[in-house]
Protein backbone atom coordinates (compact mmCIF):
# COMPACT_ATOMS: atom_id res chain seq x y z
CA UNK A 1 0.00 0.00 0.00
CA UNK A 2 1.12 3.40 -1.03
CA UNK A 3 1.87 6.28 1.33
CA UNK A 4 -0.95 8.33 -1.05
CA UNK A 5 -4.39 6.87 1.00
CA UNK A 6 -5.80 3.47 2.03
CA UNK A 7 -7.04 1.14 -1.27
CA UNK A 8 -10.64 1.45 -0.84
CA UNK A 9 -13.44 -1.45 -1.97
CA UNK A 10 -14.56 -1.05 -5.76
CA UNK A 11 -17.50 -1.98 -6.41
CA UNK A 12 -17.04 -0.86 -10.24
CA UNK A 13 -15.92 -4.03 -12.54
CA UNK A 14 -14.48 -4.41 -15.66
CA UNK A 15 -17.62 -4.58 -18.28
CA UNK A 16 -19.87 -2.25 -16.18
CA UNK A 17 -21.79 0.57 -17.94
CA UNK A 18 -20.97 3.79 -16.35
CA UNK A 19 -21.63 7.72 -16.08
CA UNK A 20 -18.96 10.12 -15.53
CA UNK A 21 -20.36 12.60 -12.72
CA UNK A 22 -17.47 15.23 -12.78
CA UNK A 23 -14.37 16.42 -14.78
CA UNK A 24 -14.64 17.47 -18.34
CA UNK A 25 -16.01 14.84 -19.36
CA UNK A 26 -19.11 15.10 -17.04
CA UNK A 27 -21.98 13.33 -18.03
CA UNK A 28 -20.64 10.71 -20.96
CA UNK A 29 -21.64 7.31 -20.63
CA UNK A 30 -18.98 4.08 -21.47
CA UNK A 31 -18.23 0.89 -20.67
CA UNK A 32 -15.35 -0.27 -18.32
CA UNK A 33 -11.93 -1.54 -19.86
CA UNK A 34 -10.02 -1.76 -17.31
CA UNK A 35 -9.64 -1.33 -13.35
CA UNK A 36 -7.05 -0.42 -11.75
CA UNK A 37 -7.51 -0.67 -7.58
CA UNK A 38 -4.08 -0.09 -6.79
CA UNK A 39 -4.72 3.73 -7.71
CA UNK A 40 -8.33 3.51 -7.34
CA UNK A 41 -8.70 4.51 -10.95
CA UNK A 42 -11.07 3.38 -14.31
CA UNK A 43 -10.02 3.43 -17.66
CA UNK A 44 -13.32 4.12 -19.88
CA UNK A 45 -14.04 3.90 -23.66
CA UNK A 46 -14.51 6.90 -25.23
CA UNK A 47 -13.65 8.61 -21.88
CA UNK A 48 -10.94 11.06 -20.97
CA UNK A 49 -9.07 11.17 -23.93
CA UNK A 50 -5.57 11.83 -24.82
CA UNK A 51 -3.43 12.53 -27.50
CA UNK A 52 0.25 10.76 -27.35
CA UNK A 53 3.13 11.11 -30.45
CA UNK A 54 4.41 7.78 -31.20
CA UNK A 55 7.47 7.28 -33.12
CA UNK A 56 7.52 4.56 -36.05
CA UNK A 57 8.71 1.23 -34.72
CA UNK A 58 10.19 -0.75 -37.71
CA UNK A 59 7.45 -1.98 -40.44
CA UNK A 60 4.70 -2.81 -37.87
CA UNK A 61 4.16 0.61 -36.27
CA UNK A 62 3.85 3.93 -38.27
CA UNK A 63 4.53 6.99 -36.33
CA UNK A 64 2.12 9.74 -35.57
CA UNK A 65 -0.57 10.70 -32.99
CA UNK A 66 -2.48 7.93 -31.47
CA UNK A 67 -5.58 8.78 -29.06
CA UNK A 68 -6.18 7.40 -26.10
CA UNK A 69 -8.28 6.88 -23.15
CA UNK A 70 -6.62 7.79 -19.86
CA UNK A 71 -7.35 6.34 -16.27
CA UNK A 72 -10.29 8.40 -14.69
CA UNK A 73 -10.44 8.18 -10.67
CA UNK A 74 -13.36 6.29 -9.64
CA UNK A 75 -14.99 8.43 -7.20
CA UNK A 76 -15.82 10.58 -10.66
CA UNK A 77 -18.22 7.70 -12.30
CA UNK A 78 -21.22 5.74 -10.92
CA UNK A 79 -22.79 2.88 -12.22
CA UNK A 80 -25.49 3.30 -15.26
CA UNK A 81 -28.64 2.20 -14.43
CA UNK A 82 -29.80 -0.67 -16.94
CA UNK A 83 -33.76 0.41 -16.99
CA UNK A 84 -33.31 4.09 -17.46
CA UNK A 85 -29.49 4.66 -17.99
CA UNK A 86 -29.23 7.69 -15.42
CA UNK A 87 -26.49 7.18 -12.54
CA UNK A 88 -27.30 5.11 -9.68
CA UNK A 89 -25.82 3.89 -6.41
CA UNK A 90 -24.76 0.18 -6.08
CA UNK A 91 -26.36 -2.65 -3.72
CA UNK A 92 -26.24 -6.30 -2.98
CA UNK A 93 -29.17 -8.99 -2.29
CA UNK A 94 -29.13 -12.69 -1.83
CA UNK A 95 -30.78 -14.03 -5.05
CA UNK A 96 -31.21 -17.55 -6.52
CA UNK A 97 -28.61 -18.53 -9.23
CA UNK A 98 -28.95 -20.43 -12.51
CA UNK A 99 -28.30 -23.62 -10.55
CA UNK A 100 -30.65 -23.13 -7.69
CA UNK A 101 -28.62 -21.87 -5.09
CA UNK A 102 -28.43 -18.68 -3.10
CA UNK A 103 -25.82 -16.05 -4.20
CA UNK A 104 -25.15 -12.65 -4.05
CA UNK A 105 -26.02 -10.44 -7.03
CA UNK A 106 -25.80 -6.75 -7.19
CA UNK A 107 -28.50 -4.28 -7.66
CA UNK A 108 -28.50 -0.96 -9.00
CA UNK A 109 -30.44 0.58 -6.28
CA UNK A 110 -32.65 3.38 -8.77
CA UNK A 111 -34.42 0.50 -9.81
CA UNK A 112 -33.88 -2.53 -8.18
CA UNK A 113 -32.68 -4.60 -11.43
CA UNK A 114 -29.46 -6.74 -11.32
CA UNK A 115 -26.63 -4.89 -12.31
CA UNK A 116 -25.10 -7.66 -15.49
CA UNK A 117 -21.60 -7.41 -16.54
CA UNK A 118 -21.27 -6.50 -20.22
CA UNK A 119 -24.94 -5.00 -20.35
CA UNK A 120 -26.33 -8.75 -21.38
CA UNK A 121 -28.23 -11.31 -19.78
C-alpha cells in the first residue's frame, strides 16, 4: 500500500456501464476496460481522452498521434442504471442462481434490477 491513501473497496468491474459525474467529461456514458484498484482509478471507452506522439517502430508501427483513453479516478463515475441509464448507487441482495442456489447479485439501487456485466443477460 502506497503512502498516497488506504485502497478502498470497488465496487465498479471491468464490463460495467458507467456515467462520468465530474471532470470534463461530465456526463458521458462508457463501458469499463479496465480497473485499476491499486490507484483507485477506471479506464473508460470513449472517456478522458488523450493525445500521445508515437514514433515509427520498424514496419509494424507507423509513427504519428495515437488517441487514447486515460485512467479516470473512480470516485468521478457511478454505475449506469440498466432500466433508465441515469447514474445510480450500487447494492447487494441474496438471489437464486442459474443452478438453484443462493448467491449474491448486485442491484443498482434506482431501480432494483441486477446490475449484469457486459450490459447482457
Amino acid at each position: 500500500m502506497s503512502d498516497r491513501g488506504q485502497i478502498t473497496n470497488m465496487k465498479l468491474r471491468k464490463g460495467m456501464q458507467v456515467v462520468v459525474i465530474a471532470g470534463k467529461d461530465r456526463g458521458k456514458t462508457g463501458q469499463v476496460e479496465s480497473v485499476l484498484p491499486e490507484r483507485n482509478r477506471v479506464v473508460i471507452g470513449g472517456v478522458n481522452l488523450m493525445k500521445k506522439a508515437v514514433k515509427a517502430t520498424g514496419k509494424t508501427k507507423q509513427a504519428g498521434i495515437v488517441e487514447f483513453p486515460a485512467p479516470i479516478h473512480a470516485s468521478n463515475v457511478m454505475a449506469a442504471d440498466p432500466k433508465s441509464g441515469k447514474r445510480t448507487r450500487i447494492g447487494y441482495q441474496v438471489g437464486k442462481g442459474t443452478s438453484g442456489k443462493a448467491r449474491k447479485v448486485r442491484i443498482a439501487k434506482r431501480s432494483g434490477q441486477e446490475l449484469v456485466i457486459g450490459g447482457a443477460k
